[in-house]
Protein backbone atom coordinates (compact mmCIF):
# COMPACT_ATOMS: atom_id res chain seq x y z
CA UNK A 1 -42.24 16.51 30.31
CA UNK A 2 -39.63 15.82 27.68
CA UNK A 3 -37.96 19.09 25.65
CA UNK A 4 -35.55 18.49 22.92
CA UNK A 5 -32.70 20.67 22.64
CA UNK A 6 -31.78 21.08 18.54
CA UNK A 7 -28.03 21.85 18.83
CA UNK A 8 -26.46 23.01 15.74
CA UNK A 9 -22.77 23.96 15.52
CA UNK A 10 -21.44 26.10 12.66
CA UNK A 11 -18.31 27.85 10.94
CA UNK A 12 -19.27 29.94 7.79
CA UNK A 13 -22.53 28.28 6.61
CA UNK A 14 -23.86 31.69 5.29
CA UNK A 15 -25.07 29.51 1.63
CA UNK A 16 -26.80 26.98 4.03
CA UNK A 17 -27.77 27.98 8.15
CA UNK A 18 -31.08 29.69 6.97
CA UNK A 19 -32.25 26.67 4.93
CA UNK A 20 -31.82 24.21 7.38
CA UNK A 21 -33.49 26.36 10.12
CA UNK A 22 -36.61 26.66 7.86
CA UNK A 23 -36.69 23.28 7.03
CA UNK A 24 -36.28 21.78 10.76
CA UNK A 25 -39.69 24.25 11.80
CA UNK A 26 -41.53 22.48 8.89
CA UNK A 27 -40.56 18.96 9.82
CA UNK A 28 -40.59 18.97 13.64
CA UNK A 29 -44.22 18.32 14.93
CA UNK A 30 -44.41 20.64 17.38
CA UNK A 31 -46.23 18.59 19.86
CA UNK A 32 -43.73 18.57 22.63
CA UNK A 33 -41.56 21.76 23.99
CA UNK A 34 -38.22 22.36 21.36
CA UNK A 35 -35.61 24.81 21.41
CA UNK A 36 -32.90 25.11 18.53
CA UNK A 37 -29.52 26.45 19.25
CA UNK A 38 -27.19 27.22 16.88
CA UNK A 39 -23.31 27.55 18.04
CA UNK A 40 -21.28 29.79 16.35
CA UNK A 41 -17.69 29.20 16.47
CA UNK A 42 -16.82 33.24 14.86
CA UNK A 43 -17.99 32.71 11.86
CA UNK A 44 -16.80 35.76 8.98
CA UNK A 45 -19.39 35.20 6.37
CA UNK A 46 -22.52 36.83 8.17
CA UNK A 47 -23.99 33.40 9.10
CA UNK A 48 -24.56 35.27 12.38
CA UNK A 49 -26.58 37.42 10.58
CA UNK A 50 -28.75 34.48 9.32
CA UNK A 51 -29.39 32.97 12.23
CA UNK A 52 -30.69 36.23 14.32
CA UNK A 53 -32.87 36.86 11.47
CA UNK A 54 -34.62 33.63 12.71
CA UNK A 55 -36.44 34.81 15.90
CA UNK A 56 -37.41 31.09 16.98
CA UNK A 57 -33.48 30.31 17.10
CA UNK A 58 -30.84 31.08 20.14
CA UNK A 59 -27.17 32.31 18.77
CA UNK A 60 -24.31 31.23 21.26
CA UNK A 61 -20.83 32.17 20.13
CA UNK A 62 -18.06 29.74 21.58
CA UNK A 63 -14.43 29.25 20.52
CA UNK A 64 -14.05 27.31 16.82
CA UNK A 65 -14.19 23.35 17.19
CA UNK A 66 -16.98 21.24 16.90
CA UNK A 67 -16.54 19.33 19.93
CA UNK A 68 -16.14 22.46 22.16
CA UNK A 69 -19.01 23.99 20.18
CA UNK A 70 -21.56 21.24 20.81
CA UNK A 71 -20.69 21.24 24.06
CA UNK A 72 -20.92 24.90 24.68
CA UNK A 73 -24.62 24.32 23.15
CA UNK A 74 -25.32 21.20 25.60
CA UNK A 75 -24.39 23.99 29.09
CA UNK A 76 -26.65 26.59 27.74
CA UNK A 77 -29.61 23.86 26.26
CA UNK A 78 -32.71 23.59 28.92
CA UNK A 79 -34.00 20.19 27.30
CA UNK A 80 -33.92 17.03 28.66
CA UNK A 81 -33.37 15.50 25.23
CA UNK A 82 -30.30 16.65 23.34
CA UNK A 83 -30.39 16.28 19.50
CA UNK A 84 -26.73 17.41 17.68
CA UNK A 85 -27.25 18.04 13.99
CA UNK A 86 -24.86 19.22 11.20
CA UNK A 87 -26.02 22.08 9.64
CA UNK A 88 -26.24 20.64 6.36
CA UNK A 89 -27.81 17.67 7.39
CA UNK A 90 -31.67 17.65 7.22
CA UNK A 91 -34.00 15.59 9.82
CA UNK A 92 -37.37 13.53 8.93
CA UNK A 93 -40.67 14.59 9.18
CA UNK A 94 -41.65 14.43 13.13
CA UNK A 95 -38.41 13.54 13.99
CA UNK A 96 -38.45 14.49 17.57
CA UNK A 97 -41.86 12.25 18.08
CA UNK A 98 -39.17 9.15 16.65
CA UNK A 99 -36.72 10.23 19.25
CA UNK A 100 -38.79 10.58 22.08
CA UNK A 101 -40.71 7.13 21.65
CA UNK A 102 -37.23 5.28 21.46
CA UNK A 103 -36.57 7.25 25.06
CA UNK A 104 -39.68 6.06 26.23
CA UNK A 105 -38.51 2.32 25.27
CA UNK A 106 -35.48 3.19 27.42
CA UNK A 107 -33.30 3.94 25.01
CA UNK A 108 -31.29 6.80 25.32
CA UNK A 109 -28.93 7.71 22.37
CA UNK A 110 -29.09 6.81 18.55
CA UNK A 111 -29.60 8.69 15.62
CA UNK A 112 -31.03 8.20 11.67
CA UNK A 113 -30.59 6.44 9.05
CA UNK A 114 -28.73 8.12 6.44
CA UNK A 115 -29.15 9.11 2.96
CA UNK A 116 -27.00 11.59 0.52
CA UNK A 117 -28.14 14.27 -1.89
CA UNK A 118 -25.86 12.59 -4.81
CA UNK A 119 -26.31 9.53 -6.47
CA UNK A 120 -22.88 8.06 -6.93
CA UNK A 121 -22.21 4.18 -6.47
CA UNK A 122 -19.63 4.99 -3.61
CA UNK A 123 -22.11 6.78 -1.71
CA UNK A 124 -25.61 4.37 -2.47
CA UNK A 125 -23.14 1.40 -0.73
CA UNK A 126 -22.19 3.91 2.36
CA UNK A 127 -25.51 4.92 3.18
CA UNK A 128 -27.11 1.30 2.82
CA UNK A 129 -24.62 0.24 6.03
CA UNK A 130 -26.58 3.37 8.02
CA UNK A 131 -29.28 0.73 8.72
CA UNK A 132 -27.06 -1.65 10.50
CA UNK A 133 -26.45 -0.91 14.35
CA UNK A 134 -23.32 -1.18 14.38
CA UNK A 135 -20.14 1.18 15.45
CA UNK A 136 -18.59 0.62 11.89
CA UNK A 137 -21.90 2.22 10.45
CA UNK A 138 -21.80 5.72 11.95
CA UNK A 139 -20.83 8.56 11.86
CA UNK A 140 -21.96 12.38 12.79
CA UNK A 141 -23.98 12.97 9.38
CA UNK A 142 -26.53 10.68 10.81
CA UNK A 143 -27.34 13.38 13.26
CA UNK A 144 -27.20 12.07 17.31
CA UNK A 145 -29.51 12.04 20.18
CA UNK A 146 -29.06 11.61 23.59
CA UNK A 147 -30.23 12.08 26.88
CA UNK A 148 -29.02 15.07 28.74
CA UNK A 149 -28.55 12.76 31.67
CA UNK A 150 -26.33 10.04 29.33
CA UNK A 151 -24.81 12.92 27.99
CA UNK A 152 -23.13 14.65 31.13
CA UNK A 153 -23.01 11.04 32.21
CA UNK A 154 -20.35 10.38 29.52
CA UNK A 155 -18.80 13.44 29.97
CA UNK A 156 -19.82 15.29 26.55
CA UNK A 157 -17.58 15.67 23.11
CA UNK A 158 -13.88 14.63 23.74
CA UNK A 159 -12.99 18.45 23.03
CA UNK A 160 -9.22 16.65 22.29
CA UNK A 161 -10.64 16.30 18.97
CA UNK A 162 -10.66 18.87 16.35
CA UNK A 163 -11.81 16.25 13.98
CA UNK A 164 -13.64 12.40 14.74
CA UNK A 165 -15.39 14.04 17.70
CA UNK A 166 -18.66 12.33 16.78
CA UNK A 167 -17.18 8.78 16.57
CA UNK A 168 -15.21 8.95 19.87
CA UNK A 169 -18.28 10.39 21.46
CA UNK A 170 -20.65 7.30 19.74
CA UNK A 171 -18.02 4.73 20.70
CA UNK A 172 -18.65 5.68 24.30
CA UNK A 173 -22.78 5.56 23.94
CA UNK A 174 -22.44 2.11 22.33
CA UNK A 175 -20.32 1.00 25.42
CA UNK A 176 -23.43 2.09 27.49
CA UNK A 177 -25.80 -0.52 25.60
CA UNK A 178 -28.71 1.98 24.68
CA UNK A 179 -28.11 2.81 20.96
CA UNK A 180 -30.43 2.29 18.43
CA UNK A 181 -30.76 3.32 14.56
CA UNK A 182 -34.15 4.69 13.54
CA UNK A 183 -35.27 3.87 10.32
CA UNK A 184 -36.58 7.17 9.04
CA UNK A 185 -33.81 9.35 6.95
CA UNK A 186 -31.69 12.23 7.50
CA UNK A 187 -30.74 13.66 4.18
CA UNK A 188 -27.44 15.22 4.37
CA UNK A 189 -25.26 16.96 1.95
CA UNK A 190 -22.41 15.46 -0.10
CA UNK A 191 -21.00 18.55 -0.73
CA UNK A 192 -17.40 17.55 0.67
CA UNK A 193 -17.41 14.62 -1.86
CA UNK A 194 -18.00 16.91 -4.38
CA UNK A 195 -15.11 19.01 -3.56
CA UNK A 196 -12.58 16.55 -3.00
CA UNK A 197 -13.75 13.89 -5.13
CA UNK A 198 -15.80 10.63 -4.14
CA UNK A 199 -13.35 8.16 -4.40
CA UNK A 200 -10.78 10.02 -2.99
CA UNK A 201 -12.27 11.42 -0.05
CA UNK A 202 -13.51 7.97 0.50
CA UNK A 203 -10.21 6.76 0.84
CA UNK A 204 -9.14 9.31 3.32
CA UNK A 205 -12.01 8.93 5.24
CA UNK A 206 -10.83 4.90 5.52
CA UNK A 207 -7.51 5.68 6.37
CA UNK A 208 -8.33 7.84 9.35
CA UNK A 209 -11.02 5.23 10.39
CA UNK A 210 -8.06 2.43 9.83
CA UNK A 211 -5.20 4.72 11.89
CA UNK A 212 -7.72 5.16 14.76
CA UNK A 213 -8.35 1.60 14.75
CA UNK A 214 -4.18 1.18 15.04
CA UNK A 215 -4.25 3.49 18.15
CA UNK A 216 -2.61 6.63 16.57
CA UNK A 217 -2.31 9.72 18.50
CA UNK A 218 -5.20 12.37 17.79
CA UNK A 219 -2.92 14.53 16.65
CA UNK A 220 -1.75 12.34 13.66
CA UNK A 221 -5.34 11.99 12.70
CA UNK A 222 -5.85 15.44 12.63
CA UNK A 223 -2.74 16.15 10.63
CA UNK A 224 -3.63 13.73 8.10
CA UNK A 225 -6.90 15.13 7.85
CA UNK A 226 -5.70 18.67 6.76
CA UNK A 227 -3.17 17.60 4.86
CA UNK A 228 -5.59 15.86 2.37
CA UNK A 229 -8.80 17.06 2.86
CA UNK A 230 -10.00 20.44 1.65
């Protein structure tokens, strides 16, 4: 019997944890055994607080990092699906029926097509490339899912990264041969465009994806990263 593990890492989300929580019960069909599990790397802004107030929801505290907290939810998950989703990224309807019947074709990682909450023209061209499977098309906002099997497989998150952990990690499942791009939506939030600007975060975002193309040292990606993104 399949069981998909929701894993949910987070750092301060206090404006947005609850929401997604709520919405993920009223989109998941509940015909197959789920468990969501939402990593907490020590957050200050009572997100804990939100998330035990959701009795359907496990709270695992880990050191801060995406990688190491998505990996600290994999250990303690008990599915034999795992499905890693940004907190303010929101699934479709039945989404873990779509994931399971693309692991019953064999397949076994992909993730969503994706879709922002702003209309801007930067961001209408981005998401229209979601649709394409290729590696140039994603990224972590489309949400990821993978078998626990693949997944220890693989190794897990690169925990080397602080930032670009989901595109190492999908650059190794696309070596494997078994990704594949659902067409159904995830809906995620634009929020960091907002604060930085579209354009320009746009053009950071390229020039991290161009200096990890040119082989630069994690380091220098991260650096660049918090030296120009808020």
């Amino acid at each position: 019997m399949n069981k998909i593990s929701i894993i949910i890492p987070i750092y301060n989300e206090v404006e947005n944890i609850k929401k997604t929580l709520l919405y993920i019960e009223s989109v998941i069909s509940k015909s197959m055994a789920y468990e969501i599990i939402v990593v907490d790397g020590g957050s200050t802004d009572g997100s804990a607080n939100q998330v035990q107030s959701t009795k359907t929801v496990r709270l695992i505290s880990s050191p801060k990092g995406r990688a190491k907290q998505l990996n600290c939810g994999a250990k303690n998950a008990t599915g034999t699906i795992f499905y890693f989703l940004h907190c303010d990224s929101l699934p479709p309807k039945n989404f873990d029926i779509a994931i399971v019947q693309q692991m019953e074709k064999g397949r076994d990682a992909g993730c969503f097509r994706m879709k922002f909450d702003l209309k801007h023209p930067i961001l209408v061209v981005s998401q229209w490339f979601t649709r394409f499977n290729h590696i140039s098309c994603r990224g972590g906002d489309q949400s990821l899912f993978v078998s626990k099997l693949l997944f220890e497989d693989i190794g897990g998150f690169n925990e080397a990264y602080s930032i670009y952990e989901d595109n190492e990690i999908i650059e190794r499942l696309y070596a494997k041969k078994q990704f594949v791009v659902v067409p159904k939506y995830v809906i995620t939030s634009a929020r960091k465009y907002k604060q930085n600007g579209v354009w320009r975060l746009q053009f950071h975002f390229s020039m991290i994806h161009l200096k990890r193309k040119m082989g630069f040292p994690i380091n220098d990606l991260q650096t660049y990263y918090q030296k120009n993104i808020i």
